[in-house]
PDB file of N, CA and C in Angstrom:
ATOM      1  N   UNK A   1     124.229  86.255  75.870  1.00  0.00           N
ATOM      2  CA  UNK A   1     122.815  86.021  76.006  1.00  0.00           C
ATOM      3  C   UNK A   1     122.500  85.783  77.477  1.00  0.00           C
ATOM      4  N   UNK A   2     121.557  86.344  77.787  1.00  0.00           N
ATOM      5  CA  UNK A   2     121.086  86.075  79.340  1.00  0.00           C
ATOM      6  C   UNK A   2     120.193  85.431  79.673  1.00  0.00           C
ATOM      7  N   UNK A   3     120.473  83.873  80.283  1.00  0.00           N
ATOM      8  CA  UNK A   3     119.829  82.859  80.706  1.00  0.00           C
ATOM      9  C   UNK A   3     119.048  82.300  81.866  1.00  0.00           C
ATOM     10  N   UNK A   4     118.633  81.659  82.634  1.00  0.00           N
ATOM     11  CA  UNK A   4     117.917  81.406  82.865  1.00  0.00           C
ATOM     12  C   UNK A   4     118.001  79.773  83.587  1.00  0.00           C
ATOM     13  N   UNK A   5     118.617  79.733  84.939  1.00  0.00           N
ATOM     14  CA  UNK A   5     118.655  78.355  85.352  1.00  0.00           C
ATOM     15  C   UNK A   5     118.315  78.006  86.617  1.00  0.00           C
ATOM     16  N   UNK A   6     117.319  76.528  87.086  1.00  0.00           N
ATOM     17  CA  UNK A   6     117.271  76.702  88.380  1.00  0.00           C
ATOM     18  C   UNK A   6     118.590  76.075  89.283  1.00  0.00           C
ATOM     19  N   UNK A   7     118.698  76.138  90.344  1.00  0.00           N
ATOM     20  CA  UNK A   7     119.839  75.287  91.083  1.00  0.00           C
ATOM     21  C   UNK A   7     120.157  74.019  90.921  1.00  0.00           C
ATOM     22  N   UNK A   8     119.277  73.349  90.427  1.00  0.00           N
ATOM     23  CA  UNK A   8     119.446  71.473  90.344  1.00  0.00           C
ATOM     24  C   UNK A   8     119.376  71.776  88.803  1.00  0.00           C
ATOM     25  N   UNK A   9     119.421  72.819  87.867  1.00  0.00           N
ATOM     26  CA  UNK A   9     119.970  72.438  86.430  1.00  0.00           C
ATOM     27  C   UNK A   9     121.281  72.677  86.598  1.00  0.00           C
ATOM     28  N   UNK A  10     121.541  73.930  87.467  1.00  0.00           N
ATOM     29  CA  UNK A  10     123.279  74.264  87.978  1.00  0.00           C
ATOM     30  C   UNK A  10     124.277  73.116  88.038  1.00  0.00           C
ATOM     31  N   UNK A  11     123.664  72.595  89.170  1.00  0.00           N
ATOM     32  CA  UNK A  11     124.394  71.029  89.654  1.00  0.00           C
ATOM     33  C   UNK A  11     124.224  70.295  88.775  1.00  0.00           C
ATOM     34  N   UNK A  12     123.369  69.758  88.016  1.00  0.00           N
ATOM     35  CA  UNK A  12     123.211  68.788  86.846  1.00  0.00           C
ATOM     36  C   UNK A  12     124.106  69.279  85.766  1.00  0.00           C
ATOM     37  N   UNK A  13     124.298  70.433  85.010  1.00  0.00           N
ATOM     38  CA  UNK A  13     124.771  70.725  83.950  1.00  0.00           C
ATOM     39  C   UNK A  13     125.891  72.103  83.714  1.00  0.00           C
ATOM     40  N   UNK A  14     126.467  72.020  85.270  1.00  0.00           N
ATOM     41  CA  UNK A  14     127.304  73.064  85.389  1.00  0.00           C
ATOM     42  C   UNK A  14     128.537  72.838  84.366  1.00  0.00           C
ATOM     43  N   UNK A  15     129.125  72.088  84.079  1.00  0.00           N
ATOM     44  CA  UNK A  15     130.280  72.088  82.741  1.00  0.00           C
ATOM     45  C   UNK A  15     129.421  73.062  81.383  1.00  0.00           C
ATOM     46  N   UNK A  16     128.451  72.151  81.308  1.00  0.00           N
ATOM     47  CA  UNK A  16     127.851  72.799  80.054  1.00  0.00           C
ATOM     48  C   UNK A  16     127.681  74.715  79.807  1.00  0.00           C
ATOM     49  N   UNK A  17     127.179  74.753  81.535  1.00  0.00           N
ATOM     50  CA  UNK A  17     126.784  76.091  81.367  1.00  0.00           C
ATOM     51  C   UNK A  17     128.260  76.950  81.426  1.00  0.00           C
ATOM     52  N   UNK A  18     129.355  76.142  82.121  1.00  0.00           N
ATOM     53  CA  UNK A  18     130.410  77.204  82.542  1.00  0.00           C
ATOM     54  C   UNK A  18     131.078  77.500  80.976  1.00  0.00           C
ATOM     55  N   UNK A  19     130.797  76.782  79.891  1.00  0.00           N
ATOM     56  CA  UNK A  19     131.257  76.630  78.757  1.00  0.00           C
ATOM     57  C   UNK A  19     130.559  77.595  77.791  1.00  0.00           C
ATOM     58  N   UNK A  20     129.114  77.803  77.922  1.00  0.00           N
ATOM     59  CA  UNK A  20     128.769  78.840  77.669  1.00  0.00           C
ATOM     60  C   UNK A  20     128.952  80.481  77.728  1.00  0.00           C
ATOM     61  N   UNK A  21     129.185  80.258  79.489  1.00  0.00           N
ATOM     62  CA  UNK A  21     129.922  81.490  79.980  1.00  0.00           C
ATOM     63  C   UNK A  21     130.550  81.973  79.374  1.00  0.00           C
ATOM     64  N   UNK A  22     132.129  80.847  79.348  1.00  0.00           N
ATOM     65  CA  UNK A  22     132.995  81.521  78.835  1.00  0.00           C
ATOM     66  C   UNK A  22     133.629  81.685  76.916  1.00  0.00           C
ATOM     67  N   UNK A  23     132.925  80.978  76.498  1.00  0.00           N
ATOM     68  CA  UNK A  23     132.745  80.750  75.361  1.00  0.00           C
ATOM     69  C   UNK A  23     131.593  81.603  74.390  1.00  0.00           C
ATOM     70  N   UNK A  24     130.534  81.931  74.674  1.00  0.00           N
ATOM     71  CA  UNK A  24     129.841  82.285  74.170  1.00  0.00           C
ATOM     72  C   UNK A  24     129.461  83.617  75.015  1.00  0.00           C
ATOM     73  N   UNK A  25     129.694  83.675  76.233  1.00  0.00           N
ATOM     74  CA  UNK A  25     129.820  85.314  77.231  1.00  0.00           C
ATOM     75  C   UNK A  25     128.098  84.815  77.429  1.00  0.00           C
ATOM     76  N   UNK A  26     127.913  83.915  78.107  1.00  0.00           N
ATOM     77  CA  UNK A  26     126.352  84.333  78.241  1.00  0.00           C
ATOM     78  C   UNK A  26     126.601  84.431  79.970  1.00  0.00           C
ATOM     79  N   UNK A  27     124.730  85.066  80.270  1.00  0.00           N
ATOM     80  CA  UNK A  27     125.201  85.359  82.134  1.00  0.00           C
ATOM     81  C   UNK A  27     124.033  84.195  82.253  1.00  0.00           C
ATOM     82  N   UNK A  28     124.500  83.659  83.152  1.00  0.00           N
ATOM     83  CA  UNK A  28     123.469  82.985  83.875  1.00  0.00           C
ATOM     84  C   UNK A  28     122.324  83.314  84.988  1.00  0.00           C
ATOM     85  N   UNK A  29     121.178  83.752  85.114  1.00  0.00           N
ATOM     86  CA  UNK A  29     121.049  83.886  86.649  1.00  0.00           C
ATOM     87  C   UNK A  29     120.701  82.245  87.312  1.00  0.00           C
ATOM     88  N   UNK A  30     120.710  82.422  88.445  1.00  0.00           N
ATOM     89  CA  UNK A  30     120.231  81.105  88.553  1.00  0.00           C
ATOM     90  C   UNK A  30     119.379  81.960  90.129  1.00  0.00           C
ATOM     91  N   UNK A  31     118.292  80.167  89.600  1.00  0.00           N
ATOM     92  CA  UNK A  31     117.178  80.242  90.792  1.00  0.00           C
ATOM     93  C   UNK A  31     116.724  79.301  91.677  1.00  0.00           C
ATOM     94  N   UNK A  32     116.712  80.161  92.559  1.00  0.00           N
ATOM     95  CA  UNK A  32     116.140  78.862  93.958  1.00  0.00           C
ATOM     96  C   UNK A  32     114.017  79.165  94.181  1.00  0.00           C
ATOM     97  N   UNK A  33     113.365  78.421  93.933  1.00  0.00           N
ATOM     98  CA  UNK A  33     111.846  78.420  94.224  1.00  0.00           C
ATOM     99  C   UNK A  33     111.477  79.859  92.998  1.00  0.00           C
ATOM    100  N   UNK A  34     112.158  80.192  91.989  1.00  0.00           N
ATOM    101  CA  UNK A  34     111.593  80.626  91.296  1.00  0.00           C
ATOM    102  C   UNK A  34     112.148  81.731  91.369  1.00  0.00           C
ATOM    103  N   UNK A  35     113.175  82.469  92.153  1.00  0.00           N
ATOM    104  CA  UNK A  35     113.355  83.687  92.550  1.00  0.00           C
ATOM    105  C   UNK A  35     114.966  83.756  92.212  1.00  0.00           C
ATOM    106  N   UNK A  36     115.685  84.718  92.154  1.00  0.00           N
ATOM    107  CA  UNK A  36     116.443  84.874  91.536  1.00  0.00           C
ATOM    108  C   UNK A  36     118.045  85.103  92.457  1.00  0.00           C
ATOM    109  N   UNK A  37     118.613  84.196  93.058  1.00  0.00           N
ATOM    110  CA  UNK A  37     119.570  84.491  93.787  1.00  0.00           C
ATOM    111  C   UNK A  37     121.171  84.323  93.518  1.00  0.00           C
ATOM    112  N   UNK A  38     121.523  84.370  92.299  1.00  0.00           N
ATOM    113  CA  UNK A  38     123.194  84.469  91.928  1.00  0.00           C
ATOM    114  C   UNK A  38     123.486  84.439  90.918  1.00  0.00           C
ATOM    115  N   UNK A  39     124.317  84.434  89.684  1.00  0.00           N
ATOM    116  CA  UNK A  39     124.448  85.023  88.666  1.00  0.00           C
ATOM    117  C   UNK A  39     125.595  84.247  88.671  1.00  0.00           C
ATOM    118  N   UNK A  40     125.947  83.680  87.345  1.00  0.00           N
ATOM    119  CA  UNK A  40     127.455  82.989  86.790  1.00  0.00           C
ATOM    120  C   UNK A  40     127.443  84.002  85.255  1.00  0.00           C
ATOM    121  N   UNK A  41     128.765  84.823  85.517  1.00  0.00           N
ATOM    122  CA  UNK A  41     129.104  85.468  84.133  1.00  0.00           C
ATOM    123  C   UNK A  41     130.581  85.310  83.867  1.00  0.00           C
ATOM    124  N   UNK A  42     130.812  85.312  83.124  1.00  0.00           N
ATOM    125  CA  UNK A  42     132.454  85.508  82.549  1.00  0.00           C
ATOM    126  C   UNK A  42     133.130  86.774  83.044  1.00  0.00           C
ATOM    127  N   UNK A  43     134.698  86.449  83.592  1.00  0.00           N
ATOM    128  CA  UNK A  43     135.313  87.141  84.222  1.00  0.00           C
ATOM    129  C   UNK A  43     135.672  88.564  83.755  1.00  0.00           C
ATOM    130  N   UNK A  44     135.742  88.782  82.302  1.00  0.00           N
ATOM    131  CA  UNK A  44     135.434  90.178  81.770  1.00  0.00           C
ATOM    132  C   UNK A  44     134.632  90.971  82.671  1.00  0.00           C
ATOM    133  N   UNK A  45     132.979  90.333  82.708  1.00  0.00           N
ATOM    134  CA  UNK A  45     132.452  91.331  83.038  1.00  0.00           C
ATOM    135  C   UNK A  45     132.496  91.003  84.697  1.00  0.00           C
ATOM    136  N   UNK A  46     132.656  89.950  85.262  1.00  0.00           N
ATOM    137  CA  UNK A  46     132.869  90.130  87.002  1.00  0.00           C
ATOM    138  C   UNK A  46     134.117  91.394  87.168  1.00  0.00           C
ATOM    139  N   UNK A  47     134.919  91.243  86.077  1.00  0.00           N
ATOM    140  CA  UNK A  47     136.255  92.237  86.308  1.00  0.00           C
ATOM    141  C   UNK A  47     135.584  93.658  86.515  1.00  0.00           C
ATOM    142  N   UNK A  48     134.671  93.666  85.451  1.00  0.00           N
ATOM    143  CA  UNK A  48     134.684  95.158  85.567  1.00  0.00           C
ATOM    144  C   UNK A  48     133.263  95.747  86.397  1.00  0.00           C
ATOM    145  N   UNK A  49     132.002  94.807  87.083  1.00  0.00           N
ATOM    146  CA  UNK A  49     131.942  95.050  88.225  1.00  0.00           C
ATOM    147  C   UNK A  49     132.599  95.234  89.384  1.00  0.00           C
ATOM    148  N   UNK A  50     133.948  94.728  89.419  1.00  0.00           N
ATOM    149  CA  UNK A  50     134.387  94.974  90.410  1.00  0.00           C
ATOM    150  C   UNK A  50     135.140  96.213  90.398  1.00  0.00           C
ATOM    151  N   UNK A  51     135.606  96.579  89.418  1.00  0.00           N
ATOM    152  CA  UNK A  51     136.343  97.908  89.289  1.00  0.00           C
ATOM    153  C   UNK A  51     135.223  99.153  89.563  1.00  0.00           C
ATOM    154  N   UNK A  52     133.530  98.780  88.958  1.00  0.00           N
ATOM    155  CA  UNK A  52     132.945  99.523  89.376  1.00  0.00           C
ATOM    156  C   UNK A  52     132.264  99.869  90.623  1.00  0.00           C
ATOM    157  N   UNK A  53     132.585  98.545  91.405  1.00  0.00           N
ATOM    158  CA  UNK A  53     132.405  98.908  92.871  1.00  0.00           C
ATOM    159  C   UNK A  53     133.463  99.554  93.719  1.00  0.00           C
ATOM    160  N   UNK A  54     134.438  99.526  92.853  1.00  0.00           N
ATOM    161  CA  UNK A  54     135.902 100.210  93.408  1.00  0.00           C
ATOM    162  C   UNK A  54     136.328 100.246  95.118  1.00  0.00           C
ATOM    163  N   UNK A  55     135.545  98.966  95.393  1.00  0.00           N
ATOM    164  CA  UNK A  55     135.830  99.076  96.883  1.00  0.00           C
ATOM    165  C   UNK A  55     134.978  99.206  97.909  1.00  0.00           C
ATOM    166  N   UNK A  56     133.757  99.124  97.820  1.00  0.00           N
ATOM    167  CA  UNK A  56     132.457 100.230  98.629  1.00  0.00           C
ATOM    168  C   UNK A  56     132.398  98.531  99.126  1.00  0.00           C
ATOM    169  N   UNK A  57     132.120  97.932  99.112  1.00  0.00           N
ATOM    170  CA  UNK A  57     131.682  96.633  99.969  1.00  0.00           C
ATOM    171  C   UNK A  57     133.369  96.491 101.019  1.00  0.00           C
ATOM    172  N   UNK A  58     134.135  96.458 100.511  1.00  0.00           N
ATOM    173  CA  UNK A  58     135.809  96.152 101.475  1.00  0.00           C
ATOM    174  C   UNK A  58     135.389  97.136 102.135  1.00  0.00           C
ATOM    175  N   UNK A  59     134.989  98.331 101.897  1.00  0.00           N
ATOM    176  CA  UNK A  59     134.977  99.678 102.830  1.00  0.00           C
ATOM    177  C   UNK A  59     134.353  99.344 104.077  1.00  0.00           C
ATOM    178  N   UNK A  60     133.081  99.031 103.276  1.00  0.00           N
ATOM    179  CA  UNK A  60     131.720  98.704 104.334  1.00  0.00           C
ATOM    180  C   UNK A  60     132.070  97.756 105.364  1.00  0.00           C
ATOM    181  N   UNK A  61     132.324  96.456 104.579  1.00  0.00           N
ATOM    182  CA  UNK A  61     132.904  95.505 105.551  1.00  0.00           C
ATOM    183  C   UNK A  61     133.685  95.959 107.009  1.00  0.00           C
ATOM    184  N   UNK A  62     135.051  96.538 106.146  1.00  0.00           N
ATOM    185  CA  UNK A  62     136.072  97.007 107.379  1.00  0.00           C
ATOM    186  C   UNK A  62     135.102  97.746 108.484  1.00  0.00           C
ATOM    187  N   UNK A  63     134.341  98.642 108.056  1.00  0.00           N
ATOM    188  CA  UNK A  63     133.721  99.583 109.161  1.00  0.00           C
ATOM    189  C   UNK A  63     132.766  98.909 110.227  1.00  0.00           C
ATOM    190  N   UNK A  64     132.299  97.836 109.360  1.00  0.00           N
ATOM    191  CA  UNK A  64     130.871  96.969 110.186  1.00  0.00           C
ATOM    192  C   UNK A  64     131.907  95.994 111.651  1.00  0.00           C
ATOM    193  N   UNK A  65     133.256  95.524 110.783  1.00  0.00           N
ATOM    194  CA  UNK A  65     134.364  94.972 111.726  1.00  0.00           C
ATOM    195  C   UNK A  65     134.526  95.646 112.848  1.00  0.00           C
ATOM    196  N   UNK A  66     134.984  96.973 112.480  1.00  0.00           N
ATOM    197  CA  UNK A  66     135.511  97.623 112.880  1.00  0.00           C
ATOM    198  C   UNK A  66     134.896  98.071 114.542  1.00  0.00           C
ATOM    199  N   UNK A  67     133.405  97.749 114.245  1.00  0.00           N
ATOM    200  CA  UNK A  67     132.185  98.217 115.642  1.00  0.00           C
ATOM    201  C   UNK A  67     132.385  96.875 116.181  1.00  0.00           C
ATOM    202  N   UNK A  68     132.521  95.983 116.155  1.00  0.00           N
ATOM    203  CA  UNK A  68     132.593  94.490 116.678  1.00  0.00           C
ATOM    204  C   UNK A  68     134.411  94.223 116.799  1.00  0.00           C
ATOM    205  N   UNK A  69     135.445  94.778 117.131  1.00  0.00           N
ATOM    206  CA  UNK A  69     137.008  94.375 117.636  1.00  0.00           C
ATOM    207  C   UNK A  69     136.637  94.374 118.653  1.00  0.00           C
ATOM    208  N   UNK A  70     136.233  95.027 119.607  1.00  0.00           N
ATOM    209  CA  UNK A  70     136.514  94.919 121.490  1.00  0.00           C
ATOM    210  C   UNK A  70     136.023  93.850 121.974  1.00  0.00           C
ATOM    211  N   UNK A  71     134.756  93.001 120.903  1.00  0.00           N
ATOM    212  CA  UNK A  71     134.001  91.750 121.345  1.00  0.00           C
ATOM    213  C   UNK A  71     134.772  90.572 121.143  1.00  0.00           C
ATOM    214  N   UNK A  72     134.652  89.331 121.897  1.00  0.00           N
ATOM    215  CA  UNK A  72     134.849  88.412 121.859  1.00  0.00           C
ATOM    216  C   UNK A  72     134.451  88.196 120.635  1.00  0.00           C
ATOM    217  N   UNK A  73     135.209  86.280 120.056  1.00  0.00           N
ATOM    218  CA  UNK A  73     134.387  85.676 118.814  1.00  0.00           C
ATOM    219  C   UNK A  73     132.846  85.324 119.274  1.00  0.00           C
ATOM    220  N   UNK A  74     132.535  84.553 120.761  1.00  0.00           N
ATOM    221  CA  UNK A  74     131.834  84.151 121.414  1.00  0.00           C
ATOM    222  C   UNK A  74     130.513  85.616 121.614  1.00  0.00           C
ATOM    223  N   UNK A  75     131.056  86.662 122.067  1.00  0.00           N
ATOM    224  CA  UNK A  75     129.807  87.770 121.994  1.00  0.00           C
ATOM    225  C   UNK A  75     129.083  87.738 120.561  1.00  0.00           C
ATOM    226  N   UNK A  76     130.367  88.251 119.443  1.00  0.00           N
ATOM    227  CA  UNK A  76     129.510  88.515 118.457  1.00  0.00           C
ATOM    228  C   UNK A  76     128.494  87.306 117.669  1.00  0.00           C
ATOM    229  N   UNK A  77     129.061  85.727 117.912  1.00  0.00           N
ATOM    230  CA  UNK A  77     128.305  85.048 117.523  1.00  0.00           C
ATOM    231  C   UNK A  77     126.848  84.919 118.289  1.00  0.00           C
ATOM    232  N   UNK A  78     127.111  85.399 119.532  1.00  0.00           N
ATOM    233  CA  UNK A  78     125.686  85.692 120.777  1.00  0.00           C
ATOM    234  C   UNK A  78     124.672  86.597 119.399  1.00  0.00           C
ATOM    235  N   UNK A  79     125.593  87.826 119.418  1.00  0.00           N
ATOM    236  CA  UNK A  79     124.854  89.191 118.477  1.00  0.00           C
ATOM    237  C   UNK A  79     124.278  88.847 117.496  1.00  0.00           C
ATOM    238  N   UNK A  80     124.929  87.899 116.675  1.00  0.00           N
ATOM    239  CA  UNK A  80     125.211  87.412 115.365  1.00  0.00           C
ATOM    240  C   UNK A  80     123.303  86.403 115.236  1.00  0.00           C
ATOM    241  N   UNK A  81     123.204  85.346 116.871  1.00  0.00           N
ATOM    242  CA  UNK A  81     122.340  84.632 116.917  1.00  0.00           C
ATOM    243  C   UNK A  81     121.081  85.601 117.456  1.00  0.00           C
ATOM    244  N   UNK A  82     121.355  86.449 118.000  1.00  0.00           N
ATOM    245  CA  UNK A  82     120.084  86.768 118.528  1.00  0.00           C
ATOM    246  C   UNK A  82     119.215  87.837 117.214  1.00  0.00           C
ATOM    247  N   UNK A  83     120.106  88.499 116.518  1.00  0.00           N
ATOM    248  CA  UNK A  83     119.599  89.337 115.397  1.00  0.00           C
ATOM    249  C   UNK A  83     119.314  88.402 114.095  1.00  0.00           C
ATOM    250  N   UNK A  84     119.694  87.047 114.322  1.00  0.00           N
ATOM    251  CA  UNK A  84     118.968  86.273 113.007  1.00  0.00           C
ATOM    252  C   UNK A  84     117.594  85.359 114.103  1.00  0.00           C
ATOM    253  N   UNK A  85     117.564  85.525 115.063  1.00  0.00           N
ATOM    254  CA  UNK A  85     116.187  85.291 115.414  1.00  0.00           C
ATOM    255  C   UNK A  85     115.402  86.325 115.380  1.00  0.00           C
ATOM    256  N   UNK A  86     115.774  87.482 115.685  1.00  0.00           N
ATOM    257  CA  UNK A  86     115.068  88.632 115.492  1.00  0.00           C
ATOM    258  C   UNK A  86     114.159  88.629 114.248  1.00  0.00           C
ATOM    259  N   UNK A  87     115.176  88.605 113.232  1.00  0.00           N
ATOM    260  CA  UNK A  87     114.750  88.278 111.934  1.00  0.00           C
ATOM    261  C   UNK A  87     113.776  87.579 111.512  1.00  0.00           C
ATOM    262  N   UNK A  88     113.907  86.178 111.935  1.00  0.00           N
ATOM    263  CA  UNK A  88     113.383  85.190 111.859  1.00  0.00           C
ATOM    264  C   UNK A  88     111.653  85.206 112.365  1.00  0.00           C
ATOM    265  N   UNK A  89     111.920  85.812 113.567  1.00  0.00           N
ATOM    266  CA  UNK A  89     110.409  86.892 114.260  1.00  0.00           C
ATOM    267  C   UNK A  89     109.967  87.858 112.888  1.00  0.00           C
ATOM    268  N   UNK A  90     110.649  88.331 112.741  1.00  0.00           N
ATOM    269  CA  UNK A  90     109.796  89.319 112.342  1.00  0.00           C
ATOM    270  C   UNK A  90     109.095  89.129 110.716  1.00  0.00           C
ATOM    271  N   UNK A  91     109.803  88.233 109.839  1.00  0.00           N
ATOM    272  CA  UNK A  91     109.774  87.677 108.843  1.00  0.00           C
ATOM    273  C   UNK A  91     108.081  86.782 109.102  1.00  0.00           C
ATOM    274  N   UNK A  92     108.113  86.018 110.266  1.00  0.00           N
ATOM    275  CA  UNK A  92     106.771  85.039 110.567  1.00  0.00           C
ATOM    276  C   UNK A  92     105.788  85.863 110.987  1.00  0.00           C
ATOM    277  N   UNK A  93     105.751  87.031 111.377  1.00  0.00           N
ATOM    278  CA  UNK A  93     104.840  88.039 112.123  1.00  0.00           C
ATOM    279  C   UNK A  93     104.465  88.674 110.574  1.00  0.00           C
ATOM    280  N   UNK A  94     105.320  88.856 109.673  1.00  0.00           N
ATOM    281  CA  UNK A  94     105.025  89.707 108.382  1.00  0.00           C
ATOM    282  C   UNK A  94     104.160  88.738 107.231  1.00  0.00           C
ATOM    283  N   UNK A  95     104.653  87.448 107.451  1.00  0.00           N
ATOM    284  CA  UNK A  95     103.694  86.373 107.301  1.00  0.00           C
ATOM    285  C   UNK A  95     102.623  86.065 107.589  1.00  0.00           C
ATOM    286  N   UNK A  96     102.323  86.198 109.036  1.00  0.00           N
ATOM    287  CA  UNK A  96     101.190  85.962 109.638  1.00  0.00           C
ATOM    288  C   UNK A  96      99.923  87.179 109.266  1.00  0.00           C
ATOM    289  N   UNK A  97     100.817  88.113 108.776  1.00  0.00           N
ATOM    290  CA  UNK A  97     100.047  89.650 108.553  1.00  0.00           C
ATOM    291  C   UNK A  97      99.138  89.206 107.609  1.00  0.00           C
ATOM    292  N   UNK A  98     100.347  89.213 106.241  1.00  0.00           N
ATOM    293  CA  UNK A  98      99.835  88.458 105.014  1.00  0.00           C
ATOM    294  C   UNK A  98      98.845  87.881 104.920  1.00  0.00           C
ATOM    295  N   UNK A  99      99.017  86.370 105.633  1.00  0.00           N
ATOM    296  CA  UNK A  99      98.139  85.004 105.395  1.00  0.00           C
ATOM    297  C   UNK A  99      96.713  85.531 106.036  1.00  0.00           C
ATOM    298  N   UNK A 100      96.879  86.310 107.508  1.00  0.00           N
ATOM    299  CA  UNK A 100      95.667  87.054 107.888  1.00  0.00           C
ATOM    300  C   UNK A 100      94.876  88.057 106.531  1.00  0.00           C
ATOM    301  N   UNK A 101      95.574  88.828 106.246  1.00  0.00           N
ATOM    302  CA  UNK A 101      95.159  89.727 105.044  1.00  0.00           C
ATOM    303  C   UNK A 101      94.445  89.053 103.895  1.00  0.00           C
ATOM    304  N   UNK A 102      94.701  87.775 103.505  1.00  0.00           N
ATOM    305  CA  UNK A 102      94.487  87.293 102.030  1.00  0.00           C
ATOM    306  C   UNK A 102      93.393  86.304 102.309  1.00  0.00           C
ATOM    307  N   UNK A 103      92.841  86.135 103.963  1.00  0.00           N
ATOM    308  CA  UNK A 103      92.432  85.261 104.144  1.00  0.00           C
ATOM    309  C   UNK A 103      90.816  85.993 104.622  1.00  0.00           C
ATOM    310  N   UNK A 104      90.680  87.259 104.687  1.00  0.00           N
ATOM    311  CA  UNK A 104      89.581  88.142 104.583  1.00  0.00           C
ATOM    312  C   UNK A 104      88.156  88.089 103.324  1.00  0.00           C
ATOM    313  N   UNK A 105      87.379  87.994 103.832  1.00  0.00           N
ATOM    314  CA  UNK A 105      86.427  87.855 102.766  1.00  0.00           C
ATOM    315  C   UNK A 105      86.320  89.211 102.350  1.00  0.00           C
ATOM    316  N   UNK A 106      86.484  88.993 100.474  1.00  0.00           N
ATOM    317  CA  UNK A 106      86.325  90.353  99.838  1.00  0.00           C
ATOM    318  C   UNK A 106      85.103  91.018 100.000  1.00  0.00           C
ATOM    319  N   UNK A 107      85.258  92.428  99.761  1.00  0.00           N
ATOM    320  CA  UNK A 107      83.644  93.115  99.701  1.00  0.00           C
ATOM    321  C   UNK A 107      83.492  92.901  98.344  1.00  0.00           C
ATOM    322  N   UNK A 108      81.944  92.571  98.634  1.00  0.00           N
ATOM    323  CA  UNK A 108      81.424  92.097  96.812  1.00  0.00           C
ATOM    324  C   UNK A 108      80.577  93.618  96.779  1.00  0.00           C
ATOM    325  N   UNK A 109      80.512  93.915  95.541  1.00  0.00           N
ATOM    326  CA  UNK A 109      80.297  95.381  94.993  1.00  0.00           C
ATOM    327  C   UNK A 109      78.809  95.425  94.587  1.00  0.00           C
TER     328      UNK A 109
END
């Protein structure tokens, strides 16, 4: 059965739910502010996602490594900081779009 938990029911009642898991095969998703960020299922089926990813994330990984060996630990954490501010920009600018947008008086008809 596929359930339905937020993060502080996780932490509060994680025995209960891991017992479900594996006992009854249910998936959990669980949520942070309403939105849906991780999943607790029984190792059956983690097994056989993983067989169906057959590797494409290890792949990916190695290759993304692979552009970052000649750098220092110290550069890439530079890289690492300046592209999660980037982010961080551009996320508040896409915000600011928004809050501008919703904050327009409608045309009345």
């Amino acid at each position: 059965m596929l359930r339905e938990a937020t993060a502080m029911t996780v932490r509060q009642t994680l025995g209960e739910l891991l017992n479900g898991v594996q006992y009854r095969h249910d998936n959990i998703v669980i949520t942070k502010a309403g939105k849906p960020v991780a999943a607790l299922v029984d190792m059956a089926t983690f097994e056989r996602m993983r067989r169906q990813n057959d590797g494409e994330f290890e792949r990916a990984w190695a290759q993304i490594a692979k552009g970052f060996e000649d750098l220092s630990e110290e550069e890439v954490e530079k890289l690492a900081a300046q592209a999660l501010e980037e982010a961080r920009d551009e996320i508040g600018q896409q915000a600011k779009t928004t809050s501008s947008a919703s904050s327009l008086p409608s045309a009345k008809k």
